[in-house]
PDB file of N, CA and C in Angstrom:
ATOM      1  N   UNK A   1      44.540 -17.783  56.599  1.00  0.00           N
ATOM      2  CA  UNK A   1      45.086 -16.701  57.386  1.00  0.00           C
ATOM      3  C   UNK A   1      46.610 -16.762  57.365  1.00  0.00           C
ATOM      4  N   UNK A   2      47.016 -15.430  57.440  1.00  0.00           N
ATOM      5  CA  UNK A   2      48.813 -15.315  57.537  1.00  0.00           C
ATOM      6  C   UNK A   2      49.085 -15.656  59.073  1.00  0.00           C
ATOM      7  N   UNK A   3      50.285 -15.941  59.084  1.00  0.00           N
ATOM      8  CA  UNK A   3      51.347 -16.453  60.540  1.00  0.00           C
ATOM      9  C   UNK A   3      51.153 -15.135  61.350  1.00  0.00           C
ATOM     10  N   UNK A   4      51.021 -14.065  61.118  1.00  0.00           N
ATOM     11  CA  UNK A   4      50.426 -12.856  61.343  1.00  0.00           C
ATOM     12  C   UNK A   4      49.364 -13.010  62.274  1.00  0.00           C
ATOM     13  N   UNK A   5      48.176 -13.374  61.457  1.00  0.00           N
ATOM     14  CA  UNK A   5      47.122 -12.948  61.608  1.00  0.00           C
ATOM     15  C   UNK A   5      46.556 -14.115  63.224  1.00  0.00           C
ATOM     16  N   UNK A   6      47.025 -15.470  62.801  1.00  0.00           N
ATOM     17  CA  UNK A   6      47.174 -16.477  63.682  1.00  0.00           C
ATOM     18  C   UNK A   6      47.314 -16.139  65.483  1.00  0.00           C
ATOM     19  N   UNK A   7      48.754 -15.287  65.484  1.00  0.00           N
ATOM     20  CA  UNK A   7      49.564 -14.627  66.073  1.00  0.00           C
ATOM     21  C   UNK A   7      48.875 -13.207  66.982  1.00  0.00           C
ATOM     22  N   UNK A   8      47.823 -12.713  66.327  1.00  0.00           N
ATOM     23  CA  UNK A   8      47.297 -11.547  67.018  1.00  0.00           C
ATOM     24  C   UNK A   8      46.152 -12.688  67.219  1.00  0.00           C
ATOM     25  N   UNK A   9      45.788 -13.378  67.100  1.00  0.00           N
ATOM     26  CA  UNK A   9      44.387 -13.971  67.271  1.00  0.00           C
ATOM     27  C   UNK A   9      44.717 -14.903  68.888  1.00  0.00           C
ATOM     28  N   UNK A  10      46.084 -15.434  69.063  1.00  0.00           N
ATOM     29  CA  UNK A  10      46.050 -16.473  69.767  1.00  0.00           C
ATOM     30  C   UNK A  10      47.495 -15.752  70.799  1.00  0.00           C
ATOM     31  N   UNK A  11      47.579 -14.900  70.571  1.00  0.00           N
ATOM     32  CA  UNK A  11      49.079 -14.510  71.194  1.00  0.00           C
ATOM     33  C   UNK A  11      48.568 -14.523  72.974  1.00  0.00           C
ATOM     34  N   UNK A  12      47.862 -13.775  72.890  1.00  0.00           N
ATOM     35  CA  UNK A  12      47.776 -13.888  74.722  1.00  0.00           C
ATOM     36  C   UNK A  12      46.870 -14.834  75.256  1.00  0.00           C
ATOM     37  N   UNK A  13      46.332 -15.509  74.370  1.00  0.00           N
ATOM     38  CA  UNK A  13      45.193 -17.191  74.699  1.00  0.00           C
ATOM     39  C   UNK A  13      46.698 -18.162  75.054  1.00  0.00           C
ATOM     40  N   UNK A  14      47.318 -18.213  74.270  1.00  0.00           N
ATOM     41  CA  UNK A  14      48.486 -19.205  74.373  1.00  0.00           C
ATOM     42  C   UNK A  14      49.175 -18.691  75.792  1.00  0.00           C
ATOM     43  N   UNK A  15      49.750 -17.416  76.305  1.00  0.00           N
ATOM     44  CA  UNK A  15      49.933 -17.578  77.503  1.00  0.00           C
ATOM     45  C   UNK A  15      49.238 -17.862  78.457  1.00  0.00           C
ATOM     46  N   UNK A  16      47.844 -17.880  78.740  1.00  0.00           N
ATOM     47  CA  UNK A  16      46.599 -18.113  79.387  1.00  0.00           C
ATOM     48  C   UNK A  16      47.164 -19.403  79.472  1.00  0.00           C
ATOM     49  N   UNK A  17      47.283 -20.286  78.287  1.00  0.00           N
ATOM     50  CA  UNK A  17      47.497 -21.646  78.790  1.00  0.00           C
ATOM     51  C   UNK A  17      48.480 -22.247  79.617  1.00  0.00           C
ATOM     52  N   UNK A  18      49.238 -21.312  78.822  1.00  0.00           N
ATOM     53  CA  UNK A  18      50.835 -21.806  79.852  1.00  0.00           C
ATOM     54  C   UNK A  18      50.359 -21.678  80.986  1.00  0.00           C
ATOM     55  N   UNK A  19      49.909 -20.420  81.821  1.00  0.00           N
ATOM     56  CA  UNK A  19      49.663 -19.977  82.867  1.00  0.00           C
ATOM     57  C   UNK A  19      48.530 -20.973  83.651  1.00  0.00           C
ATOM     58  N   UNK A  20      47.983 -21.272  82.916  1.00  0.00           N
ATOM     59  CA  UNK A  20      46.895 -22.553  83.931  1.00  0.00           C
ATOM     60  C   UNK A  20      47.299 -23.946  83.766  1.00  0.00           C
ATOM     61  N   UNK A  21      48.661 -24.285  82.775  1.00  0.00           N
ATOM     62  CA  UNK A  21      49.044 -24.986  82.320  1.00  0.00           C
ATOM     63  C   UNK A  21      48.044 -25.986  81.758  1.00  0.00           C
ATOM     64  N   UNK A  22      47.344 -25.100  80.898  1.00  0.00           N
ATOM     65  CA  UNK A  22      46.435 -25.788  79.880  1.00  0.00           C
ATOM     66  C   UNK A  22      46.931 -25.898  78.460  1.00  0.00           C
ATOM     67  N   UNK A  23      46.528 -26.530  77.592  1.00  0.00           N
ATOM     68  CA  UNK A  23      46.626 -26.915  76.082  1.00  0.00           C
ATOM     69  C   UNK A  23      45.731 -26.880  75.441  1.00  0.00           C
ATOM     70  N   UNK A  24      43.844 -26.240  75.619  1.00  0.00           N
ATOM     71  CA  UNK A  24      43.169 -25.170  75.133  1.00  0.00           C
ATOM     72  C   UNK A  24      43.038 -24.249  74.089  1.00  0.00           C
ATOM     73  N   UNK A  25      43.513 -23.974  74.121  1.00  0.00           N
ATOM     74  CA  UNK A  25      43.691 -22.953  73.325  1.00  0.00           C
ATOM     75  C   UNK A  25      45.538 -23.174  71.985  1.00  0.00           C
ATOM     76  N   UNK A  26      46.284 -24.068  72.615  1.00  0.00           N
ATOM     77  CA  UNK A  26      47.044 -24.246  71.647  1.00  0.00           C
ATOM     78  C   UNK A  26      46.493 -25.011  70.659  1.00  0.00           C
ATOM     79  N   UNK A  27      45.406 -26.083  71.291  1.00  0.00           N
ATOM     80  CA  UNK A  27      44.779 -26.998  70.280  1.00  0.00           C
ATOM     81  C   UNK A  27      43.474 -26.394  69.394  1.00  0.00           C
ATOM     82  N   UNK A  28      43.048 -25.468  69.606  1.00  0.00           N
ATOM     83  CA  UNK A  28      42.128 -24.560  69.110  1.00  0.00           C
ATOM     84  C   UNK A  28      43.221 -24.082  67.694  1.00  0.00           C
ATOM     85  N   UNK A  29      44.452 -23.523  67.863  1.00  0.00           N
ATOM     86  CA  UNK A  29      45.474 -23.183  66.829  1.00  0.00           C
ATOM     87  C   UNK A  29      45.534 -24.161  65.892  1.00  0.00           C
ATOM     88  N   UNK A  30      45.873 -25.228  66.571  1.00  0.00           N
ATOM     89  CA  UNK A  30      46.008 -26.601  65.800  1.00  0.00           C
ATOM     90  C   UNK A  30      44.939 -26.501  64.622  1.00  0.00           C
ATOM     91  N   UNK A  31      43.464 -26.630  65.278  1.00  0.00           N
ATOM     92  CA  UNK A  31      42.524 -27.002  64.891  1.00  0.00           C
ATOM     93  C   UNK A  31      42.290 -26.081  63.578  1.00  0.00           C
ATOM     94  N   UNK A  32      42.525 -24.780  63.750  1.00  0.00           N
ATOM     95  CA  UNK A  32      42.393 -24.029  63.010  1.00  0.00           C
ATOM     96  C   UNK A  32      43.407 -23.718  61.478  1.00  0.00           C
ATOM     97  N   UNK A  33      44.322 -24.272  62.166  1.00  0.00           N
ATOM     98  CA  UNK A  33      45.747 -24.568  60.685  1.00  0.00           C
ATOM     99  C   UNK A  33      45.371 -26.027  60.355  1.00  0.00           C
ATOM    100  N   UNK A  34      45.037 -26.325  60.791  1.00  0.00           N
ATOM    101  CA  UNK A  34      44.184 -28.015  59.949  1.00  0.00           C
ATOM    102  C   UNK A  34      43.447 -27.848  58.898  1.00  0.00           C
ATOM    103  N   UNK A  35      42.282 -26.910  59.357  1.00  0.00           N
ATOM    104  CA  UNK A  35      41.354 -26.404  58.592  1.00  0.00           C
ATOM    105  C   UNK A  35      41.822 -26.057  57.191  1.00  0.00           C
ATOM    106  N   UNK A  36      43.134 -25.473  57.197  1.00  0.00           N
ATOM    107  CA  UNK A  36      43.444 -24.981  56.291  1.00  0.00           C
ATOM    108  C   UNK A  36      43.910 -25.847  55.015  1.00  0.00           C
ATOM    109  N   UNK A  37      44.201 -27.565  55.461  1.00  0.00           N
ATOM    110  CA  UNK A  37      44.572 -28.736  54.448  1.00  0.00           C
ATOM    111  C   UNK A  37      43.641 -28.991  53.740  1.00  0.00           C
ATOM    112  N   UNK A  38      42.481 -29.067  53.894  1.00  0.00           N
ATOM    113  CA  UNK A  38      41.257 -29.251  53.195  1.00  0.00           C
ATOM    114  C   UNK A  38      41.204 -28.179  51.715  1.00  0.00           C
ATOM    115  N   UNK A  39      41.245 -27.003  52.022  1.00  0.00           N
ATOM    116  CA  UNK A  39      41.251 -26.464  50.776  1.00  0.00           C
ATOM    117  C   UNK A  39      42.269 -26.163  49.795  1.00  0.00           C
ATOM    118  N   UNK A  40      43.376 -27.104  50.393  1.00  0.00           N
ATOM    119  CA  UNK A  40      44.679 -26.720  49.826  1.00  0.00           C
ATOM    120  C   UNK A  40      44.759 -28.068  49.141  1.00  0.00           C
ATOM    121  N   UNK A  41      44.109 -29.047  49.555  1.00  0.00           N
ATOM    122  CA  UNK A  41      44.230 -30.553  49.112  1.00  0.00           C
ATOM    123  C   UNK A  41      43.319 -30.246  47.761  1.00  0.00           C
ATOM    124  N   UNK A  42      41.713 -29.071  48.046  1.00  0.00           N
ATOM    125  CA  UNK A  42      41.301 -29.441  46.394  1.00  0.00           C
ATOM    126  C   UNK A  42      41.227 -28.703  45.902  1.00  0.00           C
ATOM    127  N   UNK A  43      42.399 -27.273  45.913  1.00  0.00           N
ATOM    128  CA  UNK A  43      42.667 -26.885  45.014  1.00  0.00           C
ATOM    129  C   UNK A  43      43.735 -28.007  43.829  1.00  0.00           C
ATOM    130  N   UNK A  44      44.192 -28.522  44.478  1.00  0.00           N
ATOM    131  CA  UNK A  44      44.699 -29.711  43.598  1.00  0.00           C
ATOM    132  C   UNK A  44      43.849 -30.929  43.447  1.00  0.00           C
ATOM    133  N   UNK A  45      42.746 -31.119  42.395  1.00  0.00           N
ATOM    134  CA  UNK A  45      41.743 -32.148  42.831  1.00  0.00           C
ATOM    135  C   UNK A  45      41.981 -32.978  42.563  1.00  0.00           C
ATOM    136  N   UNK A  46      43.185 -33.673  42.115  1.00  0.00           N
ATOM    137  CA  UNK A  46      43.490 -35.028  42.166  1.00  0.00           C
ATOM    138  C   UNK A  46      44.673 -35.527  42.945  1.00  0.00           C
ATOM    139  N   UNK A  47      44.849 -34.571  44.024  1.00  0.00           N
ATOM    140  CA  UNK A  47      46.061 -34.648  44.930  1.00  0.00           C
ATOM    141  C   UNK A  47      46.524 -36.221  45.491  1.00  0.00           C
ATOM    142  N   UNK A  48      47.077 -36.970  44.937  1.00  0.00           N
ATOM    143  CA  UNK A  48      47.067 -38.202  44.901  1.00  0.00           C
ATOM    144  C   UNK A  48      48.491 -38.461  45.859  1.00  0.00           C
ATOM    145  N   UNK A  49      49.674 -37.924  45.685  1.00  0.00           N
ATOM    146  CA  UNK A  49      50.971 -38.101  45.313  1.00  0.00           C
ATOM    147  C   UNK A  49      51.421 -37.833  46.661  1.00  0.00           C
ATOM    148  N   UNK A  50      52.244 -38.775  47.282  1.00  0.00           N
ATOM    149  CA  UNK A  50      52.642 -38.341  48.746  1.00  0.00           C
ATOM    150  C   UNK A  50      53.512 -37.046  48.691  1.00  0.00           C
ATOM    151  N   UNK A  51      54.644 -36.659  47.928  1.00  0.00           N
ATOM    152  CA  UNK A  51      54.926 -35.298  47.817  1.00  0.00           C
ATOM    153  C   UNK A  51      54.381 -34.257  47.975  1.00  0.00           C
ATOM    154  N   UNK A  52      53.093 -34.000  47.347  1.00  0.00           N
ATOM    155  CA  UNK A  52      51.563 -33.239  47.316  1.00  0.00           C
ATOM    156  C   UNK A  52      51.611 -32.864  48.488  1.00  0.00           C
ATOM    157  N   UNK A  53      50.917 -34.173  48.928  1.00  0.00           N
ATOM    158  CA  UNK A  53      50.171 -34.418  50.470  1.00  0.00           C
ATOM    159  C   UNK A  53      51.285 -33.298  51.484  1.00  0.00           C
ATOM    160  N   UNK A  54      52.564 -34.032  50.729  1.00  0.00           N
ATOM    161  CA  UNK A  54      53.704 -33.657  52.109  1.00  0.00           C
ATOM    162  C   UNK A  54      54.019 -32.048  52.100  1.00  0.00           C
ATOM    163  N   UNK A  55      54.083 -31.583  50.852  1.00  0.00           N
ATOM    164  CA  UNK A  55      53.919 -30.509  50.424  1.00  0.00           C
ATOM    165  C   UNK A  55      53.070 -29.219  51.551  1.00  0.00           C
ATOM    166  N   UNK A  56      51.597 -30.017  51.083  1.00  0.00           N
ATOM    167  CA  UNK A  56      50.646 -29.178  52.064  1.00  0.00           C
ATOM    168  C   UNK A  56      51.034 -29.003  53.484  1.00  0.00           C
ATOM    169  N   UNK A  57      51.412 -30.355  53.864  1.00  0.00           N
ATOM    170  CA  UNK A  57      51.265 -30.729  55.575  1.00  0.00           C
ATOM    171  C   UNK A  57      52.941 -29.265  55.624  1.00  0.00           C
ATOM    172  N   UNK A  58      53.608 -29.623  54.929  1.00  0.00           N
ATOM    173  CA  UNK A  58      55.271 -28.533  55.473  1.00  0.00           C
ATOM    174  C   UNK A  58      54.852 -27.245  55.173  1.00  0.00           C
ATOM    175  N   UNK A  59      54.020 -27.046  54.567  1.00  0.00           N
ATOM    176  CA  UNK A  59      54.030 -25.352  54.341  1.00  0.00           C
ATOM    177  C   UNK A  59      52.786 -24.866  55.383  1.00  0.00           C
ATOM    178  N   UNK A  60      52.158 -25.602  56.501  1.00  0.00           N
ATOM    179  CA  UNK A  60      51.745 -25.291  57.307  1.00  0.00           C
ATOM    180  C   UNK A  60      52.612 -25.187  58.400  1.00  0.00           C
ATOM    181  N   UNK A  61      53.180 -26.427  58.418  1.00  0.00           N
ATOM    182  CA  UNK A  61      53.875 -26.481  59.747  1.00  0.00           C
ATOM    183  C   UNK A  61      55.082 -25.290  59.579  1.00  0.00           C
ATOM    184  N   UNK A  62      55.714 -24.827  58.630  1.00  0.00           N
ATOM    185  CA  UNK A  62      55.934 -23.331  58.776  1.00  0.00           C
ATOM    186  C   UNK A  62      55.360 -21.899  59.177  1.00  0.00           C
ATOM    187  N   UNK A  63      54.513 -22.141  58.843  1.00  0.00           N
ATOM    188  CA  UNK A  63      53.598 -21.079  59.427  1.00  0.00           C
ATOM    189  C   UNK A  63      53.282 -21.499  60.926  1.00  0.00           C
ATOM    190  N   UNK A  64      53.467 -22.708  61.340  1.00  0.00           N
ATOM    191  CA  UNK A  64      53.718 -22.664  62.524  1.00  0.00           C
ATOM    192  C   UNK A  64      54.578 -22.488  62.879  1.00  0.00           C
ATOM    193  N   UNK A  65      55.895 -22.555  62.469  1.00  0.00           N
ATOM    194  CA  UNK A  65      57.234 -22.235  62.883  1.00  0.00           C
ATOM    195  C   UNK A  65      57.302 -20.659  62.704  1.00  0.00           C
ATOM    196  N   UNK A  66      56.479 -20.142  61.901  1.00  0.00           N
ATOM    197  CA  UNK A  66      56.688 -18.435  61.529  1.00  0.00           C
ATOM    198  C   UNK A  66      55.864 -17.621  62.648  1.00  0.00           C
ATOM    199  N   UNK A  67      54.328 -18.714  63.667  1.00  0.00           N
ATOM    200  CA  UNK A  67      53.998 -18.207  65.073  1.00  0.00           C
ATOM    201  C   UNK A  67      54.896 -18.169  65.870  1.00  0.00           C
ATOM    202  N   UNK A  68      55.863 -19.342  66.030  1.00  0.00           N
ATOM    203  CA  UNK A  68      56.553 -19.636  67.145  1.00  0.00           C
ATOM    204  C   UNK A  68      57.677 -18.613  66.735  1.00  0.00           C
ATOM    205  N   UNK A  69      58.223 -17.989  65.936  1.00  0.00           N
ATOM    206  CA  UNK A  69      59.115 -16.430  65.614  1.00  0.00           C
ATOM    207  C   UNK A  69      58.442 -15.480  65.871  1.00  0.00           C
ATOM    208  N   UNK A  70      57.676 -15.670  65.636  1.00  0.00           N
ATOM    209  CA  UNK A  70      56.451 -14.055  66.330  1.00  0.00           C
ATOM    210  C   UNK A  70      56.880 -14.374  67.570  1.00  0.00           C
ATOM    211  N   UNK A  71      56.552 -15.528  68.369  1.00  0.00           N
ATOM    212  CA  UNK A  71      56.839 -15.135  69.973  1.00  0.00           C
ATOM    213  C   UNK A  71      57.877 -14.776  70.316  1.00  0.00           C
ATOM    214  N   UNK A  72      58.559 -15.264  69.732  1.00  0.00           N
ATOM    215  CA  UNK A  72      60.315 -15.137  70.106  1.00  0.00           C
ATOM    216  C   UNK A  72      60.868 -13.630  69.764  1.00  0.00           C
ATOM    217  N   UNK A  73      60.440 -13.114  68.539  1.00  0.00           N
ATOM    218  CA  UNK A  73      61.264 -11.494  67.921  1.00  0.00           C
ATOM    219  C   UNK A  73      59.978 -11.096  69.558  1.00  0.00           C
ATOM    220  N   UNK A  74      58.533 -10.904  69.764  1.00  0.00           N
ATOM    221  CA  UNK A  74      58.184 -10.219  70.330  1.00  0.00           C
ATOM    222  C   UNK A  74      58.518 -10.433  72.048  1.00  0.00           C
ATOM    223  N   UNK A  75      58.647 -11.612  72.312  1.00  0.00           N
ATOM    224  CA  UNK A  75      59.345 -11.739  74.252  1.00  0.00           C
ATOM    225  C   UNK A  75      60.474 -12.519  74.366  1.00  0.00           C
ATOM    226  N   UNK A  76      61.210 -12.775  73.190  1.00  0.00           N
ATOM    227  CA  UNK A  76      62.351 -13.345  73.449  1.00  0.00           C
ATOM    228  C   UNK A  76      62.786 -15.312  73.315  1.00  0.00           C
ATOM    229  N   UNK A  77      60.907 -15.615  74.086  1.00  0.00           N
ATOM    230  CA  UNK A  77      61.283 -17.273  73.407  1.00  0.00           C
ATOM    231  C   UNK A  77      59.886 -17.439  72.845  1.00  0.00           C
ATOM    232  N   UNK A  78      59.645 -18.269  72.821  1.00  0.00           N
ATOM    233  CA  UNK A  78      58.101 -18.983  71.992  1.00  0.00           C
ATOM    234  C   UNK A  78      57.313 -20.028  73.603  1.00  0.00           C
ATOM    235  N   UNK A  79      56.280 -19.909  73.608  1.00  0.00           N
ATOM    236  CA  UNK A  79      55.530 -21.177  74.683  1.00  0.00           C
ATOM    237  C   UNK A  79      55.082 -21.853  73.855  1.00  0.00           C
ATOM    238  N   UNK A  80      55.086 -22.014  72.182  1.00  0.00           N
ATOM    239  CA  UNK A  80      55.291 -23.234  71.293  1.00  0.00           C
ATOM    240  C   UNK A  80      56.182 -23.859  70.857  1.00  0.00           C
ATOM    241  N   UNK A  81      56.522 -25.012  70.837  1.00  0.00           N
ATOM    242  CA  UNK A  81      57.628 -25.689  70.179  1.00  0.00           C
ATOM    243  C   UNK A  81      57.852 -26.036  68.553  1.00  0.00           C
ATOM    244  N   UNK A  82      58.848 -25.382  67.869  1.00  0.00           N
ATOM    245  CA  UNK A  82      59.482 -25.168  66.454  1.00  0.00           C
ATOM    246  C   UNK A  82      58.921 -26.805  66.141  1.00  0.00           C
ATOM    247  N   UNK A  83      58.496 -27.061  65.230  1.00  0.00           N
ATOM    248  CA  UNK A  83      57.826 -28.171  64.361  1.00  0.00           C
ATOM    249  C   UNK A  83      56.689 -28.672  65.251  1.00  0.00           C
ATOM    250  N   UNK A  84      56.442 -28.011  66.085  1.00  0.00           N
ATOM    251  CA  UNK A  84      54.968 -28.528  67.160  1.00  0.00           C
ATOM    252  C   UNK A  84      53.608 -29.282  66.598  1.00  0.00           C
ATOM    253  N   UNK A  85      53.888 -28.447  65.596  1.00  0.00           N
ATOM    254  CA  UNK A  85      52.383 -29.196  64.471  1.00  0.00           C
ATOM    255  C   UNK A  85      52.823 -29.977  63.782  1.00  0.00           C
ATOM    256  N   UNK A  86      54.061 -30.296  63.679  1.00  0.00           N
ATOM    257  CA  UNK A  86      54.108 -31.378  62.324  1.00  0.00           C
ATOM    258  C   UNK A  86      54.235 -32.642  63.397  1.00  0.00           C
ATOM    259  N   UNK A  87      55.008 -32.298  64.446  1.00  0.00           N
ATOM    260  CA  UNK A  87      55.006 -33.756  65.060  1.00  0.00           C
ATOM    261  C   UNK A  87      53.342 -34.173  65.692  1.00  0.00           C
ATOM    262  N   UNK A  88      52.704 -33.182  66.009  1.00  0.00           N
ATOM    263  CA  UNK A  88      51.456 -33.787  66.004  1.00  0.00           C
ATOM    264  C   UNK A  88      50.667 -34.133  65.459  1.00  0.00           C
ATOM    265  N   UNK A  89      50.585 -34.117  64.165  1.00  0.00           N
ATOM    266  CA  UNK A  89      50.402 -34.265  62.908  1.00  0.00           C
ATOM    267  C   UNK A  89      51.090 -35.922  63.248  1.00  0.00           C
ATOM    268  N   UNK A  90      51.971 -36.358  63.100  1.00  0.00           N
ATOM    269  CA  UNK A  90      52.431 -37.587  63.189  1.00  0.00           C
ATOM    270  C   UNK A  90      51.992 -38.393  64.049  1.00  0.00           C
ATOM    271  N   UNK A  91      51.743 -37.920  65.201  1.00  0.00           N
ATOM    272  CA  UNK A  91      51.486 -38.638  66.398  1.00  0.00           C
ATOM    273  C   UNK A  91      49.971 -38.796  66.074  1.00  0.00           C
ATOM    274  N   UNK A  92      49.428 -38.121  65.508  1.00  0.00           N
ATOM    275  CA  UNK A  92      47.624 -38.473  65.357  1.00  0.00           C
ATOM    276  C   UNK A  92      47.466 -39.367  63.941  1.00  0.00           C
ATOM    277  N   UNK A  93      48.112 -39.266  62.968  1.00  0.00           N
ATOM    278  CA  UNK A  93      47.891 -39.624  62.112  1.00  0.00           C
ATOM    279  C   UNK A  93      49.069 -40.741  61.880  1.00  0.00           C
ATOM    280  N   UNK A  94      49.346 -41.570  62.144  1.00  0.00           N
ATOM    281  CA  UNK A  94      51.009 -42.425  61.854  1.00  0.00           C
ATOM    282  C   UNK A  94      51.784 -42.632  60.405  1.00  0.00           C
ATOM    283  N   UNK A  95      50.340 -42.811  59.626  1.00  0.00           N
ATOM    284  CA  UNK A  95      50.625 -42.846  58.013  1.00  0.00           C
ATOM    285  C   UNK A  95      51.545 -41.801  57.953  1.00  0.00           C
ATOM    286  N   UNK A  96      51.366 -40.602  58.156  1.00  0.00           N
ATOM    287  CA  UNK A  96      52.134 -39.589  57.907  1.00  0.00           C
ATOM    288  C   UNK A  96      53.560 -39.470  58.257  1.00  0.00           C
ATOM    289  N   UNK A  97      54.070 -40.292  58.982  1.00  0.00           N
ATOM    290  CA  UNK A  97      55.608 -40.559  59.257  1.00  0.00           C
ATOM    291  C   UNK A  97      55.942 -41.014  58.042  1.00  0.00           C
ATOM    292  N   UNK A  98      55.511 -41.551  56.925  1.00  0.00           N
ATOM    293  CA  UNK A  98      56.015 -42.070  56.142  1.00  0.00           C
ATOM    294  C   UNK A  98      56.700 -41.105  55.039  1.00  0.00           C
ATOM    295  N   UNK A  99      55.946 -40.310  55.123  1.00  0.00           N
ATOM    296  CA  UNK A  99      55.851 -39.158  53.933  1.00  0.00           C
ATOM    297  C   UNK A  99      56.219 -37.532  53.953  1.00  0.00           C
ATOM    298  N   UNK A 100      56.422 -37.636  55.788  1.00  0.00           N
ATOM    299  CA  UNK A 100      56.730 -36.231  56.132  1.00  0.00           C
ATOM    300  C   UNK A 100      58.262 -36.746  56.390  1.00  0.00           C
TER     301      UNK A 100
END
């Protein structure tokens, strides 16, 4: 899915959360741009190479940075934080500090 499409899917779930001050539904986002490493890892089927790897993991976490501009051009700020997925991405996985 496009940063777009993400964006109409989760735009008023994500204030819901703010508003009950839940994380619900941001992690549902998460979950769902995760999804998306798997088929990006075998379209390259021997994706071996930490570059690769790092490759995949940054051109998501833009598209998370391209939700968190949707919020901002449409109310002015974002209730996500600019690299939000990549640092969680780090924090769950630690290997990945190495390479991101």
């Amino acid at each position: 899915m496009k940063a777009e499409e993400y964006f109409e899917k989760y735009e008023f779930l994500i204030f819901e959360d703010v508003i009950k001050g839940s994380s619900k539904h941001v992690m549902k986002l998460i979950f769902d741009l995760s999804k998306e490493i798997i088929p990006s890892l075998s379209v390259k089927e021997n994706t071996q190479s930490s570059s690769e790897l790092a490759s995949v993991y940054t051109k998501l976490n833009q598209k998370w940075n391209d939700i968190c501009s949707l919020y901002d051009i449409k109310y002015g700020y974002s209730p996500l934080n600019k690299d939000g997925l990549l640092n969680h991405w780090k924090l769950t996985v630690p290997k990945l500090n190495t390479i991101l």
